[in-house]
N, C-alpha and C. Protein backbone atom coordinates (compact mmCIF):
# COMPACT_ATOMS: atom_id res chain seq x y z
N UNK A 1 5.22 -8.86 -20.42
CA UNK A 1 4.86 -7.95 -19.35
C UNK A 1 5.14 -8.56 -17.98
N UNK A 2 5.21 -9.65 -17.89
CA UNK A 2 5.07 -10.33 -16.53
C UNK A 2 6.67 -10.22 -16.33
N UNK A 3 7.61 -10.35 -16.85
CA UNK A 3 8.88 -9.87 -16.60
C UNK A 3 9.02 -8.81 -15.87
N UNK A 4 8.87 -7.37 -16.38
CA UNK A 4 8.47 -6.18 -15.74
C UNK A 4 7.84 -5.90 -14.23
N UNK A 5 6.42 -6.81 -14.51
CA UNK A 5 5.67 -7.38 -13.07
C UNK A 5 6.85 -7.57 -11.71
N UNK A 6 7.46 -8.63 -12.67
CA UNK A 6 8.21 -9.62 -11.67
C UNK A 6 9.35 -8.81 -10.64
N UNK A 7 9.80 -7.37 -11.09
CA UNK A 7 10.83 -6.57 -10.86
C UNK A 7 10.17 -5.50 -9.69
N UNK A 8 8.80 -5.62 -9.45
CA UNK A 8 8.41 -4.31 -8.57
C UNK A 8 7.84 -4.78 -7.10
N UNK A 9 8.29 -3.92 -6.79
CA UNK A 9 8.46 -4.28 -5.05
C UNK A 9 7.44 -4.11 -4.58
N UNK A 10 6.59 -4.95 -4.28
CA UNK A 10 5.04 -4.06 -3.06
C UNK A 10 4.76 -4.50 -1.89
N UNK A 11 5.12 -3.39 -0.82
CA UNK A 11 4.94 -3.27 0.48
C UNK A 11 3.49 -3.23 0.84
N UNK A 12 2.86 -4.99 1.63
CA UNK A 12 1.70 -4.34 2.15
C UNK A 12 1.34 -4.49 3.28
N UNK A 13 1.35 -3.45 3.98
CA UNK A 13 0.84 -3.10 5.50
C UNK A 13 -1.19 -3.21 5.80
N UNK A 14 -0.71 -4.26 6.43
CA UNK A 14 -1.94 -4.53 7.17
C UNK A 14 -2.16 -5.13 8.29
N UNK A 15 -2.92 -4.72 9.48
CA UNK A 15 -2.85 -5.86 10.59
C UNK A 15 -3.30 -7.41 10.58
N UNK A 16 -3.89 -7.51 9.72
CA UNK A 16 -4.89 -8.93 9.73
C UNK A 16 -3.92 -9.83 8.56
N UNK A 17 -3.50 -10.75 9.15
CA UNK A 17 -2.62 -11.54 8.31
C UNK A 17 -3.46 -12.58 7.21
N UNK A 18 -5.25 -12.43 7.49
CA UNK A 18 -5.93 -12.68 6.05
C UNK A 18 -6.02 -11.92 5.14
N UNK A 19 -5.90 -10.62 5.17
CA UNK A 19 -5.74 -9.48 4.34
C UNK A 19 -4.61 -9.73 3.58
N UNK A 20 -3.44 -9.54 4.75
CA UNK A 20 -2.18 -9.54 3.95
C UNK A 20 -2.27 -10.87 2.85
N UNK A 21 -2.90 -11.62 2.73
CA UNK A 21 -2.79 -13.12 2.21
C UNK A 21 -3.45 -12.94 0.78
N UNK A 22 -4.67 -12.23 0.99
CA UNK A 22 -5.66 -11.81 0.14
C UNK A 22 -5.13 -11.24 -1.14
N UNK A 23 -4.49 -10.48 -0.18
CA UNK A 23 -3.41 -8.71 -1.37
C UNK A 23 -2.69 -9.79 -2.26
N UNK A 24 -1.88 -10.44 -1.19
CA UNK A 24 -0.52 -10.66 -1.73
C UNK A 24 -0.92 -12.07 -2.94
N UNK A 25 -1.76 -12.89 -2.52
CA UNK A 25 -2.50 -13.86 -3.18
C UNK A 25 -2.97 -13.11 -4.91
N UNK A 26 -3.46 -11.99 -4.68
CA UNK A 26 -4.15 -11.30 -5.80
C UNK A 26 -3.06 -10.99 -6.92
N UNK A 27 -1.77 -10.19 -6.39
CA UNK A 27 -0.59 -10.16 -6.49
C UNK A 27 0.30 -10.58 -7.40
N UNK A 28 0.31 -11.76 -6.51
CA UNK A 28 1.32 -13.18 -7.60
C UNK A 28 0.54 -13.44 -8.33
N UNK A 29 -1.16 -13.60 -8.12
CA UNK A 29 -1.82 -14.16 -9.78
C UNK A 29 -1.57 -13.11 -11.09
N UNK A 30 -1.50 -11.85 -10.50
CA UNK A 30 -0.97 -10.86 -11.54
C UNK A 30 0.02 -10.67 -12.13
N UNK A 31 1.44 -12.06 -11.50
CA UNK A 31 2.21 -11.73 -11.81
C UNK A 31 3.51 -10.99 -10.89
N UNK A 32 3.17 -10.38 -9.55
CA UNK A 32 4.10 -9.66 -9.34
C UNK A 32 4.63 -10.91 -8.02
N UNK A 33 6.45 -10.85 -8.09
CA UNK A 33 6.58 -11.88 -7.05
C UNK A 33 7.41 -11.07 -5.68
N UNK A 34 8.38 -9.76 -5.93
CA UNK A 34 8.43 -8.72 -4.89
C UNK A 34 7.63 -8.41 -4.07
N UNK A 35 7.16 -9.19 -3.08
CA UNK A 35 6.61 -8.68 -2.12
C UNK A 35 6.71 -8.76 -0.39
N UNK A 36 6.50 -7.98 0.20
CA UNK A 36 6.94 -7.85 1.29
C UNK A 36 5.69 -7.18 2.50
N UNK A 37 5.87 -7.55 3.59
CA UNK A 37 4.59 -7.31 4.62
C UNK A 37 4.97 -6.57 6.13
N UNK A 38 3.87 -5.99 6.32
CA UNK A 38 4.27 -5.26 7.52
C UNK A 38 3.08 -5.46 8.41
N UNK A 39 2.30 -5.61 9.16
CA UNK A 39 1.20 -6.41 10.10
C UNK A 39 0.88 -4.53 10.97
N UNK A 40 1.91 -3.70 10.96
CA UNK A 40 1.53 -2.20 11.26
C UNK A 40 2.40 -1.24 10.68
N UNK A 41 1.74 0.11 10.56
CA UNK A 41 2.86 1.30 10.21
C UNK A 41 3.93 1.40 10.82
N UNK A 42 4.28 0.86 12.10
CA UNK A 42 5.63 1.16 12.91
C UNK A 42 6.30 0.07 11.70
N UNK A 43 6.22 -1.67 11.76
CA UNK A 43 6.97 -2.26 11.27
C UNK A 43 7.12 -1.77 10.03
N UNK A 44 6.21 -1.03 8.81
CA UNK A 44 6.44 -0.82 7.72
C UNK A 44 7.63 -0.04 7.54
N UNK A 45 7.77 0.75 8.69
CA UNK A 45 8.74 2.03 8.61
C UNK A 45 9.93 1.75 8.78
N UNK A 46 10.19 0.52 9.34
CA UNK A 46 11.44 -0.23 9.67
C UNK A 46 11.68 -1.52 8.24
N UNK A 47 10.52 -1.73 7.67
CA UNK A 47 11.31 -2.77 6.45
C UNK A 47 10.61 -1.56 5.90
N UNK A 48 10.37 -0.78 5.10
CA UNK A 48 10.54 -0.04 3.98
C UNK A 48 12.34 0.49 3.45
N UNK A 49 13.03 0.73 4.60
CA UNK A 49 14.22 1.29 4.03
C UNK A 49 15.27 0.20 3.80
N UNK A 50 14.87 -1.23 3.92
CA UNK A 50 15.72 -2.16 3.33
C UNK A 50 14.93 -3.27 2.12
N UNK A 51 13.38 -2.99 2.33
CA UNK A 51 12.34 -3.40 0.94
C UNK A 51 12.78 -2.83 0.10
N UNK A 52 12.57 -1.38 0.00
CA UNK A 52 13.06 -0.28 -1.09
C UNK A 52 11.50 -0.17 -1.68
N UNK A 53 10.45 -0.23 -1.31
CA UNK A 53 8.89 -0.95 -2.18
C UNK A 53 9.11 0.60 -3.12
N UNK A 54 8.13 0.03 -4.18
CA UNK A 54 7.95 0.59 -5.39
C UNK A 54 6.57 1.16 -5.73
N UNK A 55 5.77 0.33 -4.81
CA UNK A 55 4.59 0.28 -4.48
C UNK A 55 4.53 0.28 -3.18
N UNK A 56 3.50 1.13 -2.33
CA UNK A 56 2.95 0.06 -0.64
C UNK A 56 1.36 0.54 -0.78
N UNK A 57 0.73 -0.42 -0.53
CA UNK A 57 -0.53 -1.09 0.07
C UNK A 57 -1.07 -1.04 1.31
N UNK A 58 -1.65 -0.07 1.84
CA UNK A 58 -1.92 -0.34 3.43
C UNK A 58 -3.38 0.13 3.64
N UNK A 59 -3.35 -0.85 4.54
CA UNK A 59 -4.58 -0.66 5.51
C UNK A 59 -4.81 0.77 6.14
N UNK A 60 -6.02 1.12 6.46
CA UNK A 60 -6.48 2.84 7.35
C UNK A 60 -6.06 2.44 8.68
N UNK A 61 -7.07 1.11 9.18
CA UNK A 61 -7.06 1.38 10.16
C UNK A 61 -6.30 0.02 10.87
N UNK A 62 -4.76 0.58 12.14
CA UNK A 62 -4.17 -0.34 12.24
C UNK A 62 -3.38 0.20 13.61
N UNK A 63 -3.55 -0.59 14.62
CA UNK A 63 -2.67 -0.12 15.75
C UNK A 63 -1.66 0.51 15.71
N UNK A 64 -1.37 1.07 16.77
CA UNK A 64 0.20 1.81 16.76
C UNK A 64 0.07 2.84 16.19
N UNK A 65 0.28 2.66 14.62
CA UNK A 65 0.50 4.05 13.50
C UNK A 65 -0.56 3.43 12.48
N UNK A 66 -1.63 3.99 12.14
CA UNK A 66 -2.34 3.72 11.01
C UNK A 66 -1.83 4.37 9.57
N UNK A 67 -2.97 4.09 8.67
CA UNK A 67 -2.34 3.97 7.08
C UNK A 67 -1.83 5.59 6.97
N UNK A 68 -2.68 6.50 7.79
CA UNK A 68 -2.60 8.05 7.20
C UNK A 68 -1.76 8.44 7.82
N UNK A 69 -0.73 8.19 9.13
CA UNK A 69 0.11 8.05 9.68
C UNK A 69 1.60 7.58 9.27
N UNK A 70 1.48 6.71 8.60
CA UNK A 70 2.33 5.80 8.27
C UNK A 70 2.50 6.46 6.48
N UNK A 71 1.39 6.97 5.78
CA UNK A 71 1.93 7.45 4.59
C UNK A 71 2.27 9.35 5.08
N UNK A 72 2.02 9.54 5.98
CA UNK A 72 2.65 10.97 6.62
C UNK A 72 3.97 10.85 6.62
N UNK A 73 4.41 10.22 7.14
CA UNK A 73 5.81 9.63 7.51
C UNK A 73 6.70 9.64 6.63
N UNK A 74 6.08 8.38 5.44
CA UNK A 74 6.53 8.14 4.41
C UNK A 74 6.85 9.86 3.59
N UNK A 75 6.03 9.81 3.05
CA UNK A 75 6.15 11.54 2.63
C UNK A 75 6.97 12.30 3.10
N UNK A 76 7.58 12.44 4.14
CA UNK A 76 7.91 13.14 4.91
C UNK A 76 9.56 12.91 5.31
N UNK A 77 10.07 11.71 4.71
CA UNK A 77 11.29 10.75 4.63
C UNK A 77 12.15 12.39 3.88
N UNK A 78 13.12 12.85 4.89
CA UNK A 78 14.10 13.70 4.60
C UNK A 78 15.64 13.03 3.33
N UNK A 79 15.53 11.87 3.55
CA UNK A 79 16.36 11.32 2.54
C UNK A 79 15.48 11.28 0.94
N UNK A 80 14.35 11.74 0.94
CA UNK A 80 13.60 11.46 -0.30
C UNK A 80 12.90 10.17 -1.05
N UNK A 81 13.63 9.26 -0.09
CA UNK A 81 13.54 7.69 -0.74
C UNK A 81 12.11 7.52 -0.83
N UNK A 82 11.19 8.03 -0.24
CA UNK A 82 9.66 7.33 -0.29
C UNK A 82 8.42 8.69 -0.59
N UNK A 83 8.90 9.49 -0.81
CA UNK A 83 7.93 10.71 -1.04
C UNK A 83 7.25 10.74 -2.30
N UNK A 84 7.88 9.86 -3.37
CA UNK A 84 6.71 9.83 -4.64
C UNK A 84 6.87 8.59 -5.02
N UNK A 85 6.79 7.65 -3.58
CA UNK A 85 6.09 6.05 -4.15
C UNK A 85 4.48 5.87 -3.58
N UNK A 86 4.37 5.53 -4.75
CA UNK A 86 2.67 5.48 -4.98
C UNK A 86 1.96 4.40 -3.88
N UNK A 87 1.20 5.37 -3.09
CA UNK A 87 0.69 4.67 -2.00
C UNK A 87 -1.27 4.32 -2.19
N UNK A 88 -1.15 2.89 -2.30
CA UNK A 88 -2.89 2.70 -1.80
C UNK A 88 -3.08 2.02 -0.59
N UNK A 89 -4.73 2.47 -0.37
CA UNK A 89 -5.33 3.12 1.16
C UNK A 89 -5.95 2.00 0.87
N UNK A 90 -6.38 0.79 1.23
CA UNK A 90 -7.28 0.05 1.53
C UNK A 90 -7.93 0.44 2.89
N UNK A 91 -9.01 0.01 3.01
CA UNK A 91 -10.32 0.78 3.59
C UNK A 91 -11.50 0.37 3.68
N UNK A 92 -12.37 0.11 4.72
CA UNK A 92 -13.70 -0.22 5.06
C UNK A 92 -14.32 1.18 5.60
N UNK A 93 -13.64 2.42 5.70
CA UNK A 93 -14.11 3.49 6.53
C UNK A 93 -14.17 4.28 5.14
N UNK A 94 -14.71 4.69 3.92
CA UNK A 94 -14.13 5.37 2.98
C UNK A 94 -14.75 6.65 2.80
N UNK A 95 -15.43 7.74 4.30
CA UNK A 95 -15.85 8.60 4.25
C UNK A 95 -14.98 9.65 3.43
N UNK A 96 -15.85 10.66 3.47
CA UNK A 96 -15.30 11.48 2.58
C UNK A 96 -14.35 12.58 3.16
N UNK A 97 -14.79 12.38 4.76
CA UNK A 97 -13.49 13.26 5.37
C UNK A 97 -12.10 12.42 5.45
N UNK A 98 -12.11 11.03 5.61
CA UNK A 98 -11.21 10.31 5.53
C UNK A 98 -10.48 10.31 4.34
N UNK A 99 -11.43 10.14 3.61
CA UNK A 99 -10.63 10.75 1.77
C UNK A 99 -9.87 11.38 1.77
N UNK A 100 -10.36 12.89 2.56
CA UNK A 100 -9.79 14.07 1.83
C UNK A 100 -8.83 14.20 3.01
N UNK A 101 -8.58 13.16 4.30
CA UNK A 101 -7.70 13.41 4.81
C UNK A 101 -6.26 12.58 4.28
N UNK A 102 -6.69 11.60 3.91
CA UNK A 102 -5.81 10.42 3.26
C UNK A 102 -5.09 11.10 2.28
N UNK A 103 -6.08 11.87 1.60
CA UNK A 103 -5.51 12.66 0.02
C UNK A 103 -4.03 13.92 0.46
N UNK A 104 -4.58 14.36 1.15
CA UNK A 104 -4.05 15.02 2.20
C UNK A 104 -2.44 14.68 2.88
N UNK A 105 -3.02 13.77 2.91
CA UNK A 105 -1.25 13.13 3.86
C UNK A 105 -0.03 12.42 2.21
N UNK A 106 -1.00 12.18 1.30
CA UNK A 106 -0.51 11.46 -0.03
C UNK A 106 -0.47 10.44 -0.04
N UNK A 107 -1.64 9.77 -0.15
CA UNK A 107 -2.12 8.62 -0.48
C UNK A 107 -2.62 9.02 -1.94
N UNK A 108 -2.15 7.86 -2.79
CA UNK A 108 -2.42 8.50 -4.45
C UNK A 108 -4.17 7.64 -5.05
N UNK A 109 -4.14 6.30 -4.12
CA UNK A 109 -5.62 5.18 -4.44
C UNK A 109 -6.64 5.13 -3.37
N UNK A 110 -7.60 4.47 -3.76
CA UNK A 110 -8.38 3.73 -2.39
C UNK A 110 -8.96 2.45 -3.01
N UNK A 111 -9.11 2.05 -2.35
CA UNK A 111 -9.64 0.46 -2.32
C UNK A 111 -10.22 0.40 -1.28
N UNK A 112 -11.65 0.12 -1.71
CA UNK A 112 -12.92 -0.38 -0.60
C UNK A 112 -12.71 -1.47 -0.04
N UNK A 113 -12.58 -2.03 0.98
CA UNK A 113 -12.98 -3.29 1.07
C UNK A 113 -14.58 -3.79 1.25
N UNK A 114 -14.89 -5.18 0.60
CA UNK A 114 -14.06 -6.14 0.48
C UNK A 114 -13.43 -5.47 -1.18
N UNK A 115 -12.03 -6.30 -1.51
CA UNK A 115 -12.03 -5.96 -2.68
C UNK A 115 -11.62 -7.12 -3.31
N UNK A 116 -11.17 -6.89 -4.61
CA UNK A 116 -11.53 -7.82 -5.51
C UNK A 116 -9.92 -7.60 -6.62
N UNK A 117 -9.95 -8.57 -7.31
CA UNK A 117 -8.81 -8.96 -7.96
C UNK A 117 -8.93 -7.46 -9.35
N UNK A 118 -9.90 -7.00 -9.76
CA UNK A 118 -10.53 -6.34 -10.84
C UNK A 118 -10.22 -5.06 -9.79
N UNK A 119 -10.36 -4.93 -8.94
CA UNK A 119 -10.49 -3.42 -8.15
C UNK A 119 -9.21 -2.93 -8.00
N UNK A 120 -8.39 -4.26 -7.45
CA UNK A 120 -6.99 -4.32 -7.33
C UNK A 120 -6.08 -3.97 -8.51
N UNK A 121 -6.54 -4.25 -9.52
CA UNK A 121 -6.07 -4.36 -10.78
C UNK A 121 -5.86 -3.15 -11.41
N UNK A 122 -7.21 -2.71 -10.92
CA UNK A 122 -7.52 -1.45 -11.63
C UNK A 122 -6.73 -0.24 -10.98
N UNK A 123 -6.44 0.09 -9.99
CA UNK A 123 -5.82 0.77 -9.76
C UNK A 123 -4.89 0.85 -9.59
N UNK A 124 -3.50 -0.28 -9.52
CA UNK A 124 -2.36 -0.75 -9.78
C UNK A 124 -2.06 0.45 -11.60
N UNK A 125 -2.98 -0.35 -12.29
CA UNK A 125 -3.31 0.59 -13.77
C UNK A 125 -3.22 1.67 -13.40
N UNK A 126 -4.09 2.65 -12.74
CA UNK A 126 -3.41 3.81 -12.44
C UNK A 126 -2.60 4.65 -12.40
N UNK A 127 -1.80 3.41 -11.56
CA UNK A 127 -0.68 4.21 -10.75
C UNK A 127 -0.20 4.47 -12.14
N UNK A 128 -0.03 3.34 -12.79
CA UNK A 128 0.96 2.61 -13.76
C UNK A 128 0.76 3.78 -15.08
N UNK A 129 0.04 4.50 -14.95
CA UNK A 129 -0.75 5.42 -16.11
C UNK A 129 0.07 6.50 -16.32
């Protein structure tokens, strides 16, 4: 399985470069070594079309262009390249209007923060379902 792992791309957008460390840390223990970072939605939008991610990971809330912003966008890619790659919302805000706005723009996960290697895991499974 870790072969497979080893082949998938995950984009993760976050401002806090302990976050990004956290994700990506959680990540490689799982196995996956494709990975790639964006610190905001503007930069994601500029390495997504030469990442190619398979996955992206982002933060809600993030200068410039936040997560629901930034997966608007994505969605919204007239070339098609990013409209049904599976996007999770990491999140400390996880109201329920935020939900259903996140859900909304096509965000497919959420992840509470703080989170955890098991939380992470679990919804990676998901996608993967």
């Amino acid at each position: 399985m870790s072969n497979i792992l080893s082949t998938v791309r995950i984009l993760i957008v976050d401002d806090h470069e302990s976050m990004r460390l956290i994700i990506s840390t959680l990540l490689r223990a799982f196995g996956f070594t494709k990975l790639g970072e964006a610190h905001d939605g503007d930069e994601a939008l500029r390495v997504a079309p030469i990442f190619e991610p398979d996955l992206v990971i982002t933060d809600l809330s993030m200068p410039r262009r936040n997560g629901i912003d930034l997966t608007q966008t994505l969605r919204a890619d007239v070339e098609g390249r990013f409209q049904s790659v599976p996007i999770i919302m990491v999140t400390g805000h996880a109201s329920e209007t935020v939900i259903r706005t996140a859900i909304a723009a096509g965000v497919n996960e959420f992840l509470a923060k703080p989170i955890t290697g098991r939380s992470l895991a679990e919804r990676i499974r998901r996608l993967a379902a």
